[in-house]
Structures are given as C-alpha cells and as structure tokens.
Protein backbone atom coordinates (compact mmCIF):
# COMPACT_ATOMS: atom_id res chain seq x y z
CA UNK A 1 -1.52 20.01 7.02
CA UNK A 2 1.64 21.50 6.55
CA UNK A 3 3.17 18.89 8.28
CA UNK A 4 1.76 16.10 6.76
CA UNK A 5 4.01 17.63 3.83
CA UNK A 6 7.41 16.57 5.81
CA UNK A 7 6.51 12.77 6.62
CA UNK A 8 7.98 10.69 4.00
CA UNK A 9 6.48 6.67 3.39
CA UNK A 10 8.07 3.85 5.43
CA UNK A 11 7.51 0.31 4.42
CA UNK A 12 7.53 -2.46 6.82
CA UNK A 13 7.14 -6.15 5.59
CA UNK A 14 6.60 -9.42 7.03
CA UNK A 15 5.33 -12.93 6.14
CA UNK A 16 2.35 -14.13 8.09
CA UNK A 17 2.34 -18.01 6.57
CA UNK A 18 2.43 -17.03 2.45
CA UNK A 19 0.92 -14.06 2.85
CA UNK A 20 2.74 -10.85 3.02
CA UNK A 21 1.66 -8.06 5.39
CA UNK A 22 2.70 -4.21 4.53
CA UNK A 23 2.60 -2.10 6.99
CA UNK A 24 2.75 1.55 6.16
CA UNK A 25 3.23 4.79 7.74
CA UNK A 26 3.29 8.35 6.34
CA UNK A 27 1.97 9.59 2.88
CA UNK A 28 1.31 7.53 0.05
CA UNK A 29 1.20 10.16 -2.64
CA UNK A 30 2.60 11.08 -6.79
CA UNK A 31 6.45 10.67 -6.93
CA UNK A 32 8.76 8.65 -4.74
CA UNK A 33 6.22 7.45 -2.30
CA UNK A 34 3.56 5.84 -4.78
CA UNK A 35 6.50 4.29 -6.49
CA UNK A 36 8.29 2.66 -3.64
CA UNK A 37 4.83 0.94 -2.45
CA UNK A 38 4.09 -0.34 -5.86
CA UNK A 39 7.64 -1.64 -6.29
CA UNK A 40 7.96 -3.08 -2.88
CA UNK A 41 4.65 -4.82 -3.74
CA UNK A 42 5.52 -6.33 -7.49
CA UNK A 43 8.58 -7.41 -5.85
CA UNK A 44 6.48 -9.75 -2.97
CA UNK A 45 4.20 -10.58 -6.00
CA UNK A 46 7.24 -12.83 -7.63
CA UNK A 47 7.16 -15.30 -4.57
CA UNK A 48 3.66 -14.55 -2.57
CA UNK A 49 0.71 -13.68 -4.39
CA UNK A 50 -1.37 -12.49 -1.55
CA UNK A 51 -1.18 -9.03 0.08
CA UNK A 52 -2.07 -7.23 2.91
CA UNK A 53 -1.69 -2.99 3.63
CA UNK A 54 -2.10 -2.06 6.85
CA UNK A 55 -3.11 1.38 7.00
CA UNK A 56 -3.25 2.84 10.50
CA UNK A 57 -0.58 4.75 9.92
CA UNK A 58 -0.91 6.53 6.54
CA UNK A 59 -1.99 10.40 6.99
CA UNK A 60 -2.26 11.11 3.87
CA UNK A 61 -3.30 10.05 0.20
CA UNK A 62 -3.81 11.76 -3.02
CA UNK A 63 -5.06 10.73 -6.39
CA UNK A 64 -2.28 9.38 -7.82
CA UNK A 65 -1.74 7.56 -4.29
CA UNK A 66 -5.69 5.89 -4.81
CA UNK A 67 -4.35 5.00 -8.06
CA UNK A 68 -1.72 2.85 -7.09
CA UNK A 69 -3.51 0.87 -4.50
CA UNK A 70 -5.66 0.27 -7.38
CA UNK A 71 -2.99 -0.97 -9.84
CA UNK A 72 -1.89 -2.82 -6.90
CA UNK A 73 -5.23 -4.65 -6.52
CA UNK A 74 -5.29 -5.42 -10.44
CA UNK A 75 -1.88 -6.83 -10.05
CA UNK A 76 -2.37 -9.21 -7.52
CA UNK A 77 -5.66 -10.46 -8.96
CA UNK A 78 -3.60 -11.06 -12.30
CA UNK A 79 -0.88 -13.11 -10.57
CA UNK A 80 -3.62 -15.51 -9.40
CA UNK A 81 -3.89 -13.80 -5.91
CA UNK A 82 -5.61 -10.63 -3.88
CA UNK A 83 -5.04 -7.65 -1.73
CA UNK A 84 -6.70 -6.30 1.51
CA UNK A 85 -6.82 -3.51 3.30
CA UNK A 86 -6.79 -3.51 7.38
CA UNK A 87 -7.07 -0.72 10.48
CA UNK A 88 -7.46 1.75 7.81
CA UNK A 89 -7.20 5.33 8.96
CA UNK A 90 -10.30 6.65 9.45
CA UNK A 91 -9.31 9.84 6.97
CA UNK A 92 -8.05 7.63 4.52
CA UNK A 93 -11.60 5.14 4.99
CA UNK A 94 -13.42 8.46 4.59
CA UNK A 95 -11.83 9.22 1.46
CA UNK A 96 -11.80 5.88 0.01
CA UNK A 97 -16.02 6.57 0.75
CA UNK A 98 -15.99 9.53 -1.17
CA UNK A 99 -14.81 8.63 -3.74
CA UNK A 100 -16.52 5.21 -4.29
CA UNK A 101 -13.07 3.21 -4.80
CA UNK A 102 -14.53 1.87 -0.63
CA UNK A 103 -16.64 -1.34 -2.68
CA UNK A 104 -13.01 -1.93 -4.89
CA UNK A 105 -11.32 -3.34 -1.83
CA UNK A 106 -11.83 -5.53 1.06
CA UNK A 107 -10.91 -3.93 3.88
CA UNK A 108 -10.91 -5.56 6.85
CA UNK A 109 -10.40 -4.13 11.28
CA UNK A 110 -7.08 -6.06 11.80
CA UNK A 111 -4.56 -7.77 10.49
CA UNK A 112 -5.95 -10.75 12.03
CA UNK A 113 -8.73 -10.50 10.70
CA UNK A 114 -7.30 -9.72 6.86
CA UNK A 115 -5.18 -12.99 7.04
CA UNK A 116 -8.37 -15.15 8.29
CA UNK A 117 -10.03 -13.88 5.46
CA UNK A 118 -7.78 -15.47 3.04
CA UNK A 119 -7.50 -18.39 5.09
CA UNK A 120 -11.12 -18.96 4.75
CA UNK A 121 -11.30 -18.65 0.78
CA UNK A 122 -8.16 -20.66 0.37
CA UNK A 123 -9.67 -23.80 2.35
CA UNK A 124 -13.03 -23.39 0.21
CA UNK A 125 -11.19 -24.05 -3.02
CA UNK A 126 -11.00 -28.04 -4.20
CA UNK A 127 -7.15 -27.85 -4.54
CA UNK A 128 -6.78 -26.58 -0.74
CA UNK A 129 -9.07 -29.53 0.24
CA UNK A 130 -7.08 -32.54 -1.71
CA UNK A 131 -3.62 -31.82 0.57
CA UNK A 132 -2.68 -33.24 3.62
CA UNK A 133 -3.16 -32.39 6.63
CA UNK A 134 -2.14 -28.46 7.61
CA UNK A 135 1.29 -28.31 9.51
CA UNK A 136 2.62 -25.18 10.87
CA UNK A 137 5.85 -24.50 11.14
CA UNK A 138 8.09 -21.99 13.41
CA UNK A 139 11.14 -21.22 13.60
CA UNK A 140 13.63 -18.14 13.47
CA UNK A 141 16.18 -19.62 11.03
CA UNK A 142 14.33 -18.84 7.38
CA UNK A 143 17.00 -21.55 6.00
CA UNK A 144 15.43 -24.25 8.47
CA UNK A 145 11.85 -23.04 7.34
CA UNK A 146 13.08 -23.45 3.66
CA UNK A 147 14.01 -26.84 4.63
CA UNK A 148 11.24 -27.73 6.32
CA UNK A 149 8.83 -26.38 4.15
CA UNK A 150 10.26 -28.41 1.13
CA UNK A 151 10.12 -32.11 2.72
CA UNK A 152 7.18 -31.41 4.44
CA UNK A 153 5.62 -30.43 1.24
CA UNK A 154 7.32 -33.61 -0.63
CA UNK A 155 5.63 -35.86 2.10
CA UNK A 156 1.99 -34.30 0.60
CA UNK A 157 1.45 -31.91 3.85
CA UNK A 158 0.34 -28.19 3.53
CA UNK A 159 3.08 -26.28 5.03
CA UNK A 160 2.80 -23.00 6.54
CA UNK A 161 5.69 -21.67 7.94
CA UNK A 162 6.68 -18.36 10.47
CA UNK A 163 9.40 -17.22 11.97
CA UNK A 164 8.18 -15.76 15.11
CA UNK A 165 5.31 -16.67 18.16
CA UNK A 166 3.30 -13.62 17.27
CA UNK A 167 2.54 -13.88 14.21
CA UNK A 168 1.68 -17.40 14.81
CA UNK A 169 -1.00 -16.34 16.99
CA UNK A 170 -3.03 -15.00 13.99
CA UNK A 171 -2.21 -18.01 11.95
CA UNK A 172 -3.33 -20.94 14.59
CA UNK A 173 -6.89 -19.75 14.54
CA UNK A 174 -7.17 -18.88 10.72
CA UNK A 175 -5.55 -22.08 9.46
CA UNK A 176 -6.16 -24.63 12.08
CA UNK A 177 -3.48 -26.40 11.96
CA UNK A 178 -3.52 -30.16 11.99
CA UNK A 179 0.26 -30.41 13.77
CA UNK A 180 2.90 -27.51 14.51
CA UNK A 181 6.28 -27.57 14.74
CA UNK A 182 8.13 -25.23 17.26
CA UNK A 183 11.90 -24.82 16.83
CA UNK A 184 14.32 -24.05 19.77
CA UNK A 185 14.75 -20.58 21.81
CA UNK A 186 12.12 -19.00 19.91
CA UNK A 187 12.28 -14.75 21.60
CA UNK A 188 9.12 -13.66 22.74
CA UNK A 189 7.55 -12.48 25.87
CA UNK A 190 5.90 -14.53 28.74
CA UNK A 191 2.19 -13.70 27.98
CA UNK A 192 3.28 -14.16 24.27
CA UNK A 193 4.24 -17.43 25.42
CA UNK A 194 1.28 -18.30 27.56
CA UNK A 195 -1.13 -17.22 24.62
CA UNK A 196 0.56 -20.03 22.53
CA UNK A 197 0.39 -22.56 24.86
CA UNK A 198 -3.40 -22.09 24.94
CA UNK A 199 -3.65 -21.35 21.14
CA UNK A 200 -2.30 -24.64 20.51
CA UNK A 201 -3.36 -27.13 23.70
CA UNK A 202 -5.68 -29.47 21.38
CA UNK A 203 -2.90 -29.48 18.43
CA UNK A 204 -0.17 -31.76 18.63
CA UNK A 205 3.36 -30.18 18.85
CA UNK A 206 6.66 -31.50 17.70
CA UNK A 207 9.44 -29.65 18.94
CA UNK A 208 12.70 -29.51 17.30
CA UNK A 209 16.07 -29.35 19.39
CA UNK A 210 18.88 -27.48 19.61
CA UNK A 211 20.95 -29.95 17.31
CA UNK A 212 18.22 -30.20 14.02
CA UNK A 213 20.24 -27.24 11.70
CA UNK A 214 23.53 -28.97 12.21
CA UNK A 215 22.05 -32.72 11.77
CA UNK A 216 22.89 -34.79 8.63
CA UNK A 217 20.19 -33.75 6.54
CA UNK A 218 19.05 -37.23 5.94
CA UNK A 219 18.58 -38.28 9.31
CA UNK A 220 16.95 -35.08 10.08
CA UNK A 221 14.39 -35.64 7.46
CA UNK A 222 13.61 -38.95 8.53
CA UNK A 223 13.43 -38.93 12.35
CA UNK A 224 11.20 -36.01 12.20
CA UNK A 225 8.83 -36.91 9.28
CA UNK A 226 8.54 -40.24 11.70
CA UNK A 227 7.78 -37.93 14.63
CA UNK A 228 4.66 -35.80 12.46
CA UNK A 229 3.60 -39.19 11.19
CA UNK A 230 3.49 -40.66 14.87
CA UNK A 231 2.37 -37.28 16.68
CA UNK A 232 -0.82 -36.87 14.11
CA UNK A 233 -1.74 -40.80 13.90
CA UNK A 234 -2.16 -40.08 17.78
CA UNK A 235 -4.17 -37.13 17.30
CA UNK A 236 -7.01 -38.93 15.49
C-alpha cells in the first residue's frame, strides 16, 4: 500500500473515429490527480462528446476519485454524449460494487468492445440512419484527415477518420464501413497488416498516393470524390 502512495496519474489519449479513448495508469485520487483527469476530459468534451477510460491500469481510487468519474459521466451526458468504462481493474470493479456507483456506468471488457457499444447506439438513432453511406478514413497526416473529413462530409458521407491501422481494427467491425480510404506508408507491423487486409476484403478500398497532400486542392477533391463514387457504385 505504501507504494501505491508514490505512483502519480498518467494520461494517455487517442481518437478511435470521434470517440476519445483515455487510458490511465496510477491513482486517481483528491488533489492533482482527480483534477488533471477531469480537465483532460472537459477539454476532449469541446470537440468529441464521447468518452472512453480505460482502467487496467489504475491501482488506486478514493472518494473524491469516484466522484470525479461521476462528474465526468454527468458532463458528457450534458454535452449530448456518454462515457464508458473498459478492462477495469478488478480492485477498482470491486470497489465500484461496493459502493453501488457499479449500475452508474457502463463498463465494458475492452476497448473494443466500449467503442462498438457506441457504434451500435449511434446507428440506432434516425439522424445516423438519414447519412450516406459510412466511409472510413486513414491516414497519419491529421491535416489530410481534416481535409478529408470536411469534403467527404460536404458530399453527404459519414466520415470516420484514424490515423493509424490499429485502431482501425476496432473501428471496421463496429462501424462497418461502406468504403475506406487508406493513405500512403501507413507504420504498422506485418500481422497488423495482414489483420487489415482480412478486416476489410468485402469493403472497397481507395488508396491515396504518395502525391494527394501536395495536389492542388481542387483536383484532389475531385478525382477522388470520383474514385468513392465509382469504387461504391461497384460495390452494390
């Protein structure tokens, strides 16, 4: 226990489509710790609305530590969206138990699983069903995601973007996507690799080249909304 006292709370963030995954390790307790999570968490709130703490590594929580994931839920169910838990500790689950604040939250075994969850409530709502079809896109430029993200969206598709093959892997399955786009020398490892190529065998792929950031932005836009018109006519 005494050592528990000497680990201080690390945040690490990343976007998994528009939802933003938290993973933390060491305490989340009164003071400095409780206050960093809840303002790295209003800060994510002013551009994604929902939230996911992963939990694995937290080995200890107090009261005041509860009480912020709390706030944190109410916050995110104000700003229109939610927050999950995933691989909580088991500790931290048995405390959560105890002290009744387990039926608060939905806590779910993996990340994977938290961001299929709010997949599957997004797709049930009328507005999700109205857009066009689902295209994913990934690349590790976020200014060519931006881009992307903006015509595609102006063209009436739903846009998901990523910047990295992993993460994609969760996304493919939970969203479905009706096309993805892959930009150039995306980093990742051969089975990484392998897994996408069977993640996405039935879903047509355009693949951006080495030239698309430096393109006239005009041109760009056009050749490739041709190219996701084409590739998803041929898909049906």
């Amino acid at each position: 226990m005494v050592m528990t006292n000497t680990v201080r709370l690390t945040l690490d963030v990343r976007s998994v489509g528009d939802i933003a995954l938290v993973r933390c390790s060491g305490r989340v307790v009164a003071g400095p710790e409780a206050e960093l999570l809840g303002e790295r968490v209003s800060s994510l709130l002013r551009e994604q609305r929902d939230i996911v703490l992963h939990l694995e590594e937290v080995v200890f929580i107090d009261s005041s530590g509860l009480g912020m994931l709390v706030r944190l839920l109410t916050s995110t169910r104000r700003s229109g969206g939610d927050l999950k838990l995933c691989n909580v500790a088991a500790e931290i689950h048995k405390i959560l138990k105890l002290t009744n604040l387990i039926s608060l939250f939905d806590v779910q075994e993996s990340e994977a699983d938290a961001v299929s969850a709010f997949y599957k409530r997004k797709t049930t709502t009328p507005a999700m069903q109205s857009k066009g079809p689902v295209v994913l896109c990934v690349d590790e430029s976020a200014d060519v995601l931006a881009y992307l993200r903006e015509l595609l969206r102006g063209a009436g598709y739903q846009v998901l973007t990523n910047n990295n093959l992993p993460d994609s892997l969760i996304l493919i399955p939970a969203t479905h996507p009706g096309l993805i786009i892959v930009g150039p020398s995306l980093k990742s490892s051969p089975a990484t690799r392998q897994a996408f190529a069977w993640k996405c065998a039935a879903t047509p792929i355009v693949e951006l080249g080495d030239e698309f950031s430096t393109l006239h932005a005009g041109t760009a836009a056009s050749e490739l909304l041709d190219k996701v018109r084409l590739r998803l006519e041929q898909n049906q």
